[in-house]
Protein backbone atom coordinates (compact mmCIF):
# COMPACT_ATOMS: atom_id res chain seq x y z
CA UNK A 1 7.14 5.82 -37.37
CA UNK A 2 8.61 6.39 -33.60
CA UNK A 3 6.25 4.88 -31.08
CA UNK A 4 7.35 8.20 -29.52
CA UNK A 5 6.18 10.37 -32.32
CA UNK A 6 2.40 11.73 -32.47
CA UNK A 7 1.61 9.00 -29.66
CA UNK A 8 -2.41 9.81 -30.20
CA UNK A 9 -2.29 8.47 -33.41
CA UNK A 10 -0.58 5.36 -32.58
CA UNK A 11 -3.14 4.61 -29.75
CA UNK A 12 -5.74 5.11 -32.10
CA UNK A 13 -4.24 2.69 -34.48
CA UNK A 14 -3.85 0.37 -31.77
CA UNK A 15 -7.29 0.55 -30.58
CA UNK A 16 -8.54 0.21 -34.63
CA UNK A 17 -6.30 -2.83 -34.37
CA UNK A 18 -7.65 -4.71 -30.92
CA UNK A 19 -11.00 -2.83 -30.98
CA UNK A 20 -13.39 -2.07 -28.27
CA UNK A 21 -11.64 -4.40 -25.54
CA UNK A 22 -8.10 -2.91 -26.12
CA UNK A 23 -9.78 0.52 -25.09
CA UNK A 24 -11.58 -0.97 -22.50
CA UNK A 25 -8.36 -2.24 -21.18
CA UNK A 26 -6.92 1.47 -22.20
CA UNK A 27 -9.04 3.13 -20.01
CA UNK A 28 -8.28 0.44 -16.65
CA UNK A 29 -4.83 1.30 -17.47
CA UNK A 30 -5.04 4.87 -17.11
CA UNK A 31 -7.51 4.37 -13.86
CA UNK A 32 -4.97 2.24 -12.21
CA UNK A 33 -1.66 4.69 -13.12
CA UNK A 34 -4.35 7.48 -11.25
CA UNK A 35 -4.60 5.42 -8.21
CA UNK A 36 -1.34 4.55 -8.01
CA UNK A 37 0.29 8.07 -8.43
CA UNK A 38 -2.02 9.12 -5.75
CA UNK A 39 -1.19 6.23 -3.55
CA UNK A 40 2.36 6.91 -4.01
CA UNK A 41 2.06 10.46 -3.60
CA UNK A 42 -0.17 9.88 -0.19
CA UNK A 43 2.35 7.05 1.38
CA UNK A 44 4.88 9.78 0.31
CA UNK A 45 3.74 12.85 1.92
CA UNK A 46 2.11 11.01 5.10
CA UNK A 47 5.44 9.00 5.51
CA UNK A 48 3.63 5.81 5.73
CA UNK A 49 5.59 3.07 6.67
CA UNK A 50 8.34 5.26 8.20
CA UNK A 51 7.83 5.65 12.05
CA UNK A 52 11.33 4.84 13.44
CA UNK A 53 11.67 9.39 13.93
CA UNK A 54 8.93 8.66 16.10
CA UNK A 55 10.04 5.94 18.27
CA UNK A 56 13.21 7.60 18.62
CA UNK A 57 11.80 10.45 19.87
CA UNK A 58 9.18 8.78 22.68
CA UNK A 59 11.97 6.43 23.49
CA UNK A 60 14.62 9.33 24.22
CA UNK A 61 11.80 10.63 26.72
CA UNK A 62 10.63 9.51 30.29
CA UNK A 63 7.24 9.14 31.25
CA UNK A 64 7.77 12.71 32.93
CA UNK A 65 9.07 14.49 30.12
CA UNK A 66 5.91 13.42 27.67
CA UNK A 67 5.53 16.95 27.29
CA UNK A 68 8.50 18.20 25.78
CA UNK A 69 7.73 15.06 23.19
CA UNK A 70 4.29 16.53 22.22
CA UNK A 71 6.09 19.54 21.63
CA UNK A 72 8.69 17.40 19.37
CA UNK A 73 6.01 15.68 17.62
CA UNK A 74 4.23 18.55 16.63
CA UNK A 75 7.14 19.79 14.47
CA UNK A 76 7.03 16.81 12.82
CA UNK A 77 4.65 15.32 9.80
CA UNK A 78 2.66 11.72 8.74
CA UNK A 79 0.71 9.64 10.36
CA UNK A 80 3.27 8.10 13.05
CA UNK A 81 3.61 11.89 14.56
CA UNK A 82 -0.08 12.15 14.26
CA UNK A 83 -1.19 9.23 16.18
CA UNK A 84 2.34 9.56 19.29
CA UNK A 85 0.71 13.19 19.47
CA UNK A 86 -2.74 11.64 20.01
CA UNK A 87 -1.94 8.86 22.02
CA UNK A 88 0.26 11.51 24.60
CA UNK A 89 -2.65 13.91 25.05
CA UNK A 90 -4.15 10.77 26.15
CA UNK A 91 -2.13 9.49 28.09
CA UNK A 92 -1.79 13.01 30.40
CA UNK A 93 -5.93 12.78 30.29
CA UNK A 94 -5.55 9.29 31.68
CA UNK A 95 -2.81 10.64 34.22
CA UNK A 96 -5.36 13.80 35.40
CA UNK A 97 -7.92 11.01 35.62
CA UNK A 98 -9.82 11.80 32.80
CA UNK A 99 -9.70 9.24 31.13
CA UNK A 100 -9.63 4.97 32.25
CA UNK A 101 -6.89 2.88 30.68
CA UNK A 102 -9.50 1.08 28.77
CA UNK A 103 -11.20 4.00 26.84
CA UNK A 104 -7.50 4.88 26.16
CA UNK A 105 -6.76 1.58 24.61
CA UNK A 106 -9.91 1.92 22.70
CA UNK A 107 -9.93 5.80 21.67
CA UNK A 108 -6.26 4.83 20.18
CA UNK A 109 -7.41 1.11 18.60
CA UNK A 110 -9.83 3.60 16.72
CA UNK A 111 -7.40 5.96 15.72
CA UNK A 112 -5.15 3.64 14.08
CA UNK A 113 -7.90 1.82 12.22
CA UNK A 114 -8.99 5.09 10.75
CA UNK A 115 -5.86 5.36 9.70
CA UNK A 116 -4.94 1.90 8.28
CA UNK A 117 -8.88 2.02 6.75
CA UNK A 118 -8.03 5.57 4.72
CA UNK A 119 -4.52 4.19 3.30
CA UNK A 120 -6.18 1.66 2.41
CA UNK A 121 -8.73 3.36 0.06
CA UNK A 122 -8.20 2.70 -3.68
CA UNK A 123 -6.86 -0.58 -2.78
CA UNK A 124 -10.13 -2.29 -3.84
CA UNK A 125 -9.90 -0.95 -7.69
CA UNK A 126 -6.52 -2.23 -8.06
CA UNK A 127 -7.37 -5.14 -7.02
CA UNK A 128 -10.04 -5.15 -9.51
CA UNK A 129 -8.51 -3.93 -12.12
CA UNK A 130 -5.34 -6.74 -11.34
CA UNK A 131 -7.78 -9.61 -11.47
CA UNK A 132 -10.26 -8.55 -14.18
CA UNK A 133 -8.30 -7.23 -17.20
CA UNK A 134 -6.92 -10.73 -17.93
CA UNK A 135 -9.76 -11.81 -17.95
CA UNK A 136 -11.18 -8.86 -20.16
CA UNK A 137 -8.36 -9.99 -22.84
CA UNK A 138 -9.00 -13.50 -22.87
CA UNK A 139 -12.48 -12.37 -23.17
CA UNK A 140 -11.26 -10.67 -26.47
CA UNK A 141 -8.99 -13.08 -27.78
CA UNK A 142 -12.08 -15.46 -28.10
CA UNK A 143 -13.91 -13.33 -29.67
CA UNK A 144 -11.03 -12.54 -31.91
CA UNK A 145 -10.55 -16.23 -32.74
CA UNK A 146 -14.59 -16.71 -33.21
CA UNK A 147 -14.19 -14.04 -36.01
CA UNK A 148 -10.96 -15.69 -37.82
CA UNK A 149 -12.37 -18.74 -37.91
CA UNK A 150 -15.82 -17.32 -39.27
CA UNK A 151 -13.50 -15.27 -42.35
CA UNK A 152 -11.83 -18.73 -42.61
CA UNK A 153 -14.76 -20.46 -42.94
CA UNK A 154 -16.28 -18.21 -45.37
CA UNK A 155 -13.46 -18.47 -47.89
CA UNK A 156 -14.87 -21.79 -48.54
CA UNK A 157 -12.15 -23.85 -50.91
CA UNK A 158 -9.67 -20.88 -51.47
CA UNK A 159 -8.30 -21.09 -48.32
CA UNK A 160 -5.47 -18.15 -47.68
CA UNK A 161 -3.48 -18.59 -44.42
CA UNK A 162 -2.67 -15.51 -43.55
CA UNK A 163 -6.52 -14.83 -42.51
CA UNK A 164 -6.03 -17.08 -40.32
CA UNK A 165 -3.09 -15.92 -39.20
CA UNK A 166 -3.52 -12.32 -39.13
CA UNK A 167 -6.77 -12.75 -37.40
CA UNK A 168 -5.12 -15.11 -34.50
CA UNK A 169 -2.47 -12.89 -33.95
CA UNK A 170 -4.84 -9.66 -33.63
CA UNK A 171 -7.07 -11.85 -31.10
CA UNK A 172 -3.93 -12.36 -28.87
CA UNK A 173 -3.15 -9.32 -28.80
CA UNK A 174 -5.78 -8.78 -26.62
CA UNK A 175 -4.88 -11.11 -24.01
CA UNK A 176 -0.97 -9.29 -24.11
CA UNK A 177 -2.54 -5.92 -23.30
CA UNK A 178 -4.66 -7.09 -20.41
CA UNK A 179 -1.68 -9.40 -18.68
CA UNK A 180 0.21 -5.73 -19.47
CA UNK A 181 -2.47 -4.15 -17.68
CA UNK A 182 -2.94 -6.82 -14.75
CA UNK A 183 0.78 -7.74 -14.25
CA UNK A 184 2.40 -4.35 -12.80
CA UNK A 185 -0.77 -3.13 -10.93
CA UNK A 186 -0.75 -6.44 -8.76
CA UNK A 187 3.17 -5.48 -8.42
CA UNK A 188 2.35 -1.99 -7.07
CA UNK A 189 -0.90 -3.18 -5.20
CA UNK A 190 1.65 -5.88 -3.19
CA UNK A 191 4.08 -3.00 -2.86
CA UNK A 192 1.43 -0.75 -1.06
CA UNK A 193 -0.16 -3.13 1.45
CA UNK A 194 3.70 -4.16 2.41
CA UNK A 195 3.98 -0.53 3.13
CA UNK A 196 0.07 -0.51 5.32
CA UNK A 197 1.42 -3.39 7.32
CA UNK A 198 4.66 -1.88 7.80
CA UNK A 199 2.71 1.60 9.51
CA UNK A 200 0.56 -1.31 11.11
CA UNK A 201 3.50 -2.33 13.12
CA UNK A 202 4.71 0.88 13.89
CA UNK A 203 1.61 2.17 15.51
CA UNK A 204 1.81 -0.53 17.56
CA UNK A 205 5.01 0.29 18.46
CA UNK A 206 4.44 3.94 19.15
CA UNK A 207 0.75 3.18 21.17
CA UNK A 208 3.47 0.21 23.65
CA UNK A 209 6.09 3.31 24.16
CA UNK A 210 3.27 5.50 24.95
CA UNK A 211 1.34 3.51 27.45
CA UNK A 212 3.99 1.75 28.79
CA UNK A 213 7.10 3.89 28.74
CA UNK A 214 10.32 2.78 30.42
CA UNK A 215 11.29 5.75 32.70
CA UNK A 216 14.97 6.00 33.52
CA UNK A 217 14.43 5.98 36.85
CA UNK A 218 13.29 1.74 35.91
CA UNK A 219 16.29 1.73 34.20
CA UNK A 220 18.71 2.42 36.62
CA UNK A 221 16.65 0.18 38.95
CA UNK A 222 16.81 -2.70 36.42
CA UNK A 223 20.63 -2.45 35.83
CA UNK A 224 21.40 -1.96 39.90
CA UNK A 225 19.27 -5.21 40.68
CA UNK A 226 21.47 -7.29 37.54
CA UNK A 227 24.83 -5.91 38.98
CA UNK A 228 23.87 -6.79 42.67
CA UNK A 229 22.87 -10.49 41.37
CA UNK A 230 26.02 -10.67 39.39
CA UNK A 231 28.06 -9.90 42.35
CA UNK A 232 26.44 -11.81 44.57
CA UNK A 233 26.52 -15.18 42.07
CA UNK A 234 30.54 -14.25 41.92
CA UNK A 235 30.87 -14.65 45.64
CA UNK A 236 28.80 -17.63 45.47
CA UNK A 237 31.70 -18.91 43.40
C-alpha cells in the first residue's frame, strides 16, 4: 500500500506501531506546522523584513515635503509603512511643539517593540516543541528497549532474535519521529527570527530618516563646501 493511499489508516498503523509517544509527537507536529503557516502567512502579509519601499520613499522626501510621504505611506501596507506613518505624525507634533524630542524617541522605541514583541508571538512553542520532542523520543526509545529486553528475558532458554530485534527497532523509531519533529521546526524557528531582526534593523532605519532627515537644501550645502575645498587644495598645489 501507497503511503499516499487512505493516509488515516497508515497513521493509525503507525501510531499502533510507536504507541502513545509517536502520537504525542503526532500531535507537536501538527501544533508546530499551525504556528508556522501562521507565522509565514503573518511575515507574509505584514511584509516583515521588507522595508527598503519605505526608505525609498522618506529618503526621496525633504524634511518639508513629510507630508506628501504620509500621504505615500498610507497607500502602502506592513509594518515598515505603519511605523514611517507613525513616526511622521510625530515628527510634525514635535515641529508644532507638541511634542519634545524625547517623548518622540520614546513614543516610537514603544512602537517598534510592540511590534517586534507581536511577531514574535508563537516563537516560544517552537522553541518548545524544537527542544522537547527529542527528548520525548528518546524518552520512548527507552521505554521501548525496557520492554524488549523484558520479552527477551522472559523467553528464558529459547531465545529468538528477532524479539529482540523487532522490539529495538520499534523503540528507535521513536527517537526518528521526534528528531523528524525537532529538526525542521528549529530550521523554520531560525528562519523567522532572521526575518524579526531583519524588520529590527529597518525600523531603525526608517525612525534615523524620520528624525533626522537630510533636506536637499544640506545637500547642496554639503557638496558646495567639498567642491570649494577641492578647489582650493588644487591651487594649493
Amino acid at each position: 500500500m501507497n503511503l499516499l493511499e487512505n493516509p488515516i489508516l497508515r497513521i493509525k498503523e503507525f501510531i499502533d506501531v510507536g504507541g502513545p509517544v509517536v502520537a504525542l509527537l503526532l500531535c507537536l507536529s501538527v501544533i508546530a506546522l499551525a504556528v508556522i503557516l501562521f507565522k509565514a502567512w503573518q511575515f507574509s502579509a505584514l511584509r516583515v523584513g521588507k522595508g527598503q519601499r519605505t526608505l525609498a520613499v522618506l529618503n526621496s522626501k525633504s524634511e518639508i515635503a513629510l507630508g506628501q510621504a504620509l500621504l505615500q505611506l498610507g497607500s502602502m501596507s506592513g509594518y515598515s509603512a505603519q511605523i514611517a506613518s507613525y513616526a511622521i505624525g510625530l515628527k510634525q507634533a514635535e515641529a508644532s511643539q507638541s511634542y519634545q524630542r524625547r517623548d518622540t524617541e520614546e513614543a516610537l522605541a514603544l512602537a517598534a517593540a510592540i511590534q517586534i514583541k507581536s511577531l514574535q508571538s508563537g516563537f516560544r512553542a517552537l522553541d518548545s516543541i524544537a527542544q522537547i520532542a527529542p527528548l520525548i523520543g528518546l524518552f520512548g526509545t527507552v521505554l521501548g528497549m525496557i520492554t524488549a529486553f523484558q520479552a527477551l528475558q522472559q523467553s528464558g532458554n529459547s531465545v529468538d532474535p528477532s524479539i529482540l530485534a523487532g522490539g529495538i527497532w520499534v523503540a528507535l523509531l521513536t527517537t526518528a519521529v521526534g528528531l523528524a519533529v525537532a529538526m525542521p521546526t528549529s530550521i523554520a524557528l531560525t528562519y523567522f527570527e532572521s526575518r524579526v531582526e531583519d524588520h529590527r534593523l529597518a525600523l531603525e532605519q526608517i525612525i534615523a530618516a524620520v528624525l533626522s532627515p537630510v533636506s536637499d537644501s544640506s545637500k547642496r550645502t554639503s557638496n558646495a563646501i567639498q567642491a570649494t575645498q577641492h578647489q582650493a587644495a588644487i591651487h594649493a598645489h
